[in-house]
Protein backbone atom coordinates (compact mmCIF):
# COMPACT_ATOMS: atom_id res chain seq x y z
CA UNK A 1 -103.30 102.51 -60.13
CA UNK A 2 -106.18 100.94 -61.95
CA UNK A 3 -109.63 101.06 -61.54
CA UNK A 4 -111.79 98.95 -58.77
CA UNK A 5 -114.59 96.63 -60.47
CA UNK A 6 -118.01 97.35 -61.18
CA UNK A 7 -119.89 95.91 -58.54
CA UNK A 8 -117.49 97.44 -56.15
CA UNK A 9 -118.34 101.19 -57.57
CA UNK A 10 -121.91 100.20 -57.85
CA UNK A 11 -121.78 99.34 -53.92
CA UNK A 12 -119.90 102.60 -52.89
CA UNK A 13 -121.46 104.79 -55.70
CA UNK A 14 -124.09 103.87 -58.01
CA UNK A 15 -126.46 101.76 -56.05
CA UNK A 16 -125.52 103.62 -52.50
CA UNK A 17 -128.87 105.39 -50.83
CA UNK A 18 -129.21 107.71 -48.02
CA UNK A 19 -131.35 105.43 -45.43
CA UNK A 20 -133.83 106.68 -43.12
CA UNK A 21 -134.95 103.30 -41.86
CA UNK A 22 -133.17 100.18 -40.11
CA UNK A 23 -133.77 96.72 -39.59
CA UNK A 24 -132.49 95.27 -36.30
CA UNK A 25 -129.21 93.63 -37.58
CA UNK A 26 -126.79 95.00 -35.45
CA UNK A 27 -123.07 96.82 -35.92
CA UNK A 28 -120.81 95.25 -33.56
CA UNK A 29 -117.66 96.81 -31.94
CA UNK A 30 -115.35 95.16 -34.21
CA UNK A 31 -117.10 96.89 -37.57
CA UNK A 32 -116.97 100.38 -36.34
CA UNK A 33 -113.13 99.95 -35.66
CA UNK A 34 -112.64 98.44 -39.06
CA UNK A 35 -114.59 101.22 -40.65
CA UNK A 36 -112.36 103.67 -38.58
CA UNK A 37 -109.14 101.70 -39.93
CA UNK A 38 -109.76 101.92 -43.44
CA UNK A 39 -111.17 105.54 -43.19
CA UNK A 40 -108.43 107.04 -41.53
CA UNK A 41 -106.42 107.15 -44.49
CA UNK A 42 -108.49 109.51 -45.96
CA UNK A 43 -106.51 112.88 -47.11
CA UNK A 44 -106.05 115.88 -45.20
CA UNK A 45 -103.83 119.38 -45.21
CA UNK A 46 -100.24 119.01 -43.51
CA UNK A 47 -102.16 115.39 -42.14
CA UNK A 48 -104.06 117.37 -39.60
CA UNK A 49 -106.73 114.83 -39.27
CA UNK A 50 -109.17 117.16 -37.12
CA UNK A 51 -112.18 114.53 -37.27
CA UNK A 52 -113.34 113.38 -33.96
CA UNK A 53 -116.05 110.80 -33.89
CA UNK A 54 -118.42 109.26 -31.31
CA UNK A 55 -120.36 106.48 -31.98
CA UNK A 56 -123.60 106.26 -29.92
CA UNK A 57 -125.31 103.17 -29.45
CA UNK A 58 -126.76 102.51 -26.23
CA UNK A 59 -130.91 104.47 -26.08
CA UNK A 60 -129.58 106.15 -23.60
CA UNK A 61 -126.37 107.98 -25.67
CA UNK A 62 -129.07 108.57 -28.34
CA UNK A 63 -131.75 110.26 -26.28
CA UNK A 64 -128.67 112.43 -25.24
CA UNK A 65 -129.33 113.82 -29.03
CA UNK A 66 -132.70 113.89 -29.19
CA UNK A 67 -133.13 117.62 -28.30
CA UNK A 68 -130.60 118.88 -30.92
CA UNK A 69 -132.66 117.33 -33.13
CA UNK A 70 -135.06 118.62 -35.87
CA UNK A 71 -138.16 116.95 -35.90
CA UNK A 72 -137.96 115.15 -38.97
CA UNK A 73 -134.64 113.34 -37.87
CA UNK A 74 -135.86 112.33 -34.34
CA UNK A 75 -137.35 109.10 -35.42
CA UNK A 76 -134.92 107.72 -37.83
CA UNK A 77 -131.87 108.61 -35.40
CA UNK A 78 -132.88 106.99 -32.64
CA UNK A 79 -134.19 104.08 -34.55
CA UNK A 80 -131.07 103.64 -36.24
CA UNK A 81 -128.09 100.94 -34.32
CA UNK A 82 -125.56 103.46 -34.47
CA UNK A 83 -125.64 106.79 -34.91
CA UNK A 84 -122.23 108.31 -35.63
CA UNK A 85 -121.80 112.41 -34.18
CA UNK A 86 -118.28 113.32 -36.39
CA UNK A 87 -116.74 116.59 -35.37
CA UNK A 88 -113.67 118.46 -35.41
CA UNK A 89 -110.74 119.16 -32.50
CA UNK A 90 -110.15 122.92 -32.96
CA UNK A 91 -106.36 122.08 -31.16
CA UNK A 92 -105.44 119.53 -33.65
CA UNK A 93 -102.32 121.33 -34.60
CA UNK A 94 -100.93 120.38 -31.01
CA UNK A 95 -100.53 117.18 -32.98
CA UNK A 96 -98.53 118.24 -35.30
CA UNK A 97 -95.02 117.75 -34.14
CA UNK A 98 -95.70 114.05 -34.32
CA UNK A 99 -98.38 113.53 -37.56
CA UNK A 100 -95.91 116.05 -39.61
CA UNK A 101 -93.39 115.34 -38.33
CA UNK A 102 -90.75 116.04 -40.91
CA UNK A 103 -91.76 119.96 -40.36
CA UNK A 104 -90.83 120.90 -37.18
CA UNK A 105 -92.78 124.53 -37.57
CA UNK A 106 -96.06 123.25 -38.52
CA UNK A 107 -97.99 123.65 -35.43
CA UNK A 108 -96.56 127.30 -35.07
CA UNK A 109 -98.27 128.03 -38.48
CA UNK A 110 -101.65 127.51 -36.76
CA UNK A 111 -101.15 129.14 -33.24
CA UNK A 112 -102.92 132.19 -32.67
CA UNK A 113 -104.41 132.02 -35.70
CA UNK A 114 -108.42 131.27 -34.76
CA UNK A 115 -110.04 131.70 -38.33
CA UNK A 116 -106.85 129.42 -39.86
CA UNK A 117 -107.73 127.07 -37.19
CA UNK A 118 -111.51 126.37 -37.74
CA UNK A 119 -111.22 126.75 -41.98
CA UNK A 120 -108.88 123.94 -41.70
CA UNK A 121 -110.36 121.88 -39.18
CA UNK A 122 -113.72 122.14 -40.55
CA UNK A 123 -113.00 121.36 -44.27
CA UNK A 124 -110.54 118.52 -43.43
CA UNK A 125 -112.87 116.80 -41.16
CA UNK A 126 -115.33 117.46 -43.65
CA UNK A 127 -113.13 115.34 -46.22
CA UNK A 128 -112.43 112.98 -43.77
CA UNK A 129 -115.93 112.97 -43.44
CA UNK A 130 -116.77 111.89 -47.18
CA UNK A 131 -113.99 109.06 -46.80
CA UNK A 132 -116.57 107.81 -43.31
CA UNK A 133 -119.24 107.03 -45.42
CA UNK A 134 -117.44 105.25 -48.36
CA UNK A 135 -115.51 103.40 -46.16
CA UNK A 136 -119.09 102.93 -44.22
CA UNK A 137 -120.75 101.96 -47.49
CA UNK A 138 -117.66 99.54 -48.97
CA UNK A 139 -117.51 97.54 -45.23
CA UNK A 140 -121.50 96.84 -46.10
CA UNK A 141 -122.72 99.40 -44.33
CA UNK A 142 -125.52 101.59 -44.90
CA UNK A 143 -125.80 105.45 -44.02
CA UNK A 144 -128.02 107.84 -43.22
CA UNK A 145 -125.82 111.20 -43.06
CA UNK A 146 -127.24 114.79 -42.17
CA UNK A 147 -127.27 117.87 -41.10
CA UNK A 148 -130.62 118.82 -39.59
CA UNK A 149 -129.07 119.21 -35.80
CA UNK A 150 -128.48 122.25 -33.60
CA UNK A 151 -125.00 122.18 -33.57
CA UNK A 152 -124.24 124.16 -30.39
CA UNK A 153 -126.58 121.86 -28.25
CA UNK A 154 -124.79 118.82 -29.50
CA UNK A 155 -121.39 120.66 -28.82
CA UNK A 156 -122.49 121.43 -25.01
CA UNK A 157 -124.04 117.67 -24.86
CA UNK A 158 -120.85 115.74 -25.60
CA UNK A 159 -118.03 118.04 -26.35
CA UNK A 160 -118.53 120.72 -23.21
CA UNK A 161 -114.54 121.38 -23.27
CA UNK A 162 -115.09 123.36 -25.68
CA UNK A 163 -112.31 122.33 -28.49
CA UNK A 164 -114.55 119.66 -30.59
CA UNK A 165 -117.26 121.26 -32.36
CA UNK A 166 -119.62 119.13 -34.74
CA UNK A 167 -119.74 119.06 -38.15
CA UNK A 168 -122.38 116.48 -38.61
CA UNK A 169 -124.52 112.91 -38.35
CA UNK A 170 -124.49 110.02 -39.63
CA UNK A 171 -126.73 106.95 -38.89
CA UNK A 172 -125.26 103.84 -39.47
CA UNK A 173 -126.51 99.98 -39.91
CA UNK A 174 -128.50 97.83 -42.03
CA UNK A 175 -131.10 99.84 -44.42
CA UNK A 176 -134.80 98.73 -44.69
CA UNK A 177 -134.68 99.77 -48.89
CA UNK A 178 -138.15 98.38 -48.51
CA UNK A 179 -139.08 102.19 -47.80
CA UNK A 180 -136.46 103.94 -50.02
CA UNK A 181 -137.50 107.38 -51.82
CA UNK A 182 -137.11 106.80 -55.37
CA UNK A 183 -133.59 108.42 -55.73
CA UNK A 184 -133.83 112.54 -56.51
CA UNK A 185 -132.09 114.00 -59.60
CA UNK A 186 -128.75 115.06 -60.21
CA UNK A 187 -126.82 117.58 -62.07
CA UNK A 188 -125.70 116.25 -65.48
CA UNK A 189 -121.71 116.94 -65.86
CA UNK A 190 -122.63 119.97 -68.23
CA UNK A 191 -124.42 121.91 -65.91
CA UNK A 192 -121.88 122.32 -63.45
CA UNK A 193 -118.80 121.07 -64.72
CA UNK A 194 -116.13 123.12 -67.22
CA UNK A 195 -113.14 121.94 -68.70
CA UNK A 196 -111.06 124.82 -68.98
C-alpha cells in the first residue's frame, strides 16, 4: 500500500475544519448514500458494525432535536442541510451469524452479556464514527461533529425502542470558512506520544 497524495491528505487532514456555519448548497440523496458506501468499510471488532445513522434534513426532523440541544449548538444545527444523529444498535450481535459468518458462536459470545454489549457497540460505532467524517470530508463534504446533546432525549426522540442509543452529531454540508475560528492548538507528538 502506498501513500495517497498531498492534496488528498491536506483535504481529509491538514486543511479539514470543524464548521459551525453553512451556505445554502445543498447535499442531495445520492451524496449521503455515497458517503455511507465508502464509510462502511471502516473497521470494527468480529465486523459488528453497531453504527446506526439518521440523516435529518427536512426543518421539521431538525426541530425534532432542538430540545436535546445545548444552547450553543441550536443555531448552527438547524442551520446546517443535514445534520447527521450516528448511534449504536445495542442487538447488533443478532447480526452476527451472517456479518461473521465463518464463526458460528459469535453472537453467543455477546448474549447476556450487557456491559460486553455496550463497550463494544459504543467504541466500534465510535470508530466507525471517525471513518463518517473522513469519508464526509474526502466526498467534499464539510462537518461540523459534536457532542453538546442530551443524549437520553435524543434516544426517546428517534430511537424510543430502546436498542439504538446515540453516540453523537454531526452537521453536514457546505462550510461558510468565511467565519472559521482560527484553528486551536494541538499536542506536539512528544507530549503525548512514546515509542517504547
Amino acid at each position: 500500500m502506498t501513500s495517497i497524495d498531498q492534496n488528498a491528505l491536506a483535504q481529509v487532514f491538514i486543511n479539514a475544519r470543524t464548521h459551525n456555519a453553512w451556505t445554502d448548497k445543498n447535499v442531495s440523496d445520492e451524496k449521503l448514500r455515497e458517503l455511507y458506501e465508502l464509510m462502511h468499510y471502516a473497521p470494527t471488532s468480529m465486523n459488528c458494525q453497531p453504527l446506526r445513522i439518521l440523516f435529518l434534513r427536512s426543518s421539521e426532523a431538525k426541530e425534532r432535536l432542538r430540545a436535546a440541544l445545548m444552547p450553543g449548538n441550536q443555531e448552527k444545527t438547524m442551520n446546517s442541510p443535514v445534520v447527521a444523529v450516528l448511534g449504536y444498535d445495542t442487538k447488533f450481535y443478532e447480526h452476527l451469524p451472517r456479518m461473521f459468518a465463518h464463526n458460528k458462536d459469535a453472537k453467543s459470545l455477546f448474549e447476556g452479556k450487557p456491559e460486553h454489549i455496550q463497550t463494544t457497540a459504543f467504541r466500534n460505532s465510535a470508530i466507525q464514527g471517525g471513518y463518517f467524517i473522513l469519508a464526509a470530508r474526502a466526498l467534499g463534504l464539510d462537518v461540523g461533529p459534536m457532542s453538546g446533546f442530551n443524549n437520553a432525549v435524543v434516544d426517546a426522540e428517534f430511537w424510543p425502542e430502546g436498542n439504538i442509543k446515540s453516540n453523537f452529531l454531526c452537521n453536514l454540508g457546505y462550510g461558510d470558512a468565511s467565519v472559521l475560528f482560527p484553528r486551536s492548538e494541538r499536542f506536539k507528538f512528544d507530549e503525548v506520544c512514546e515509542i517504547l
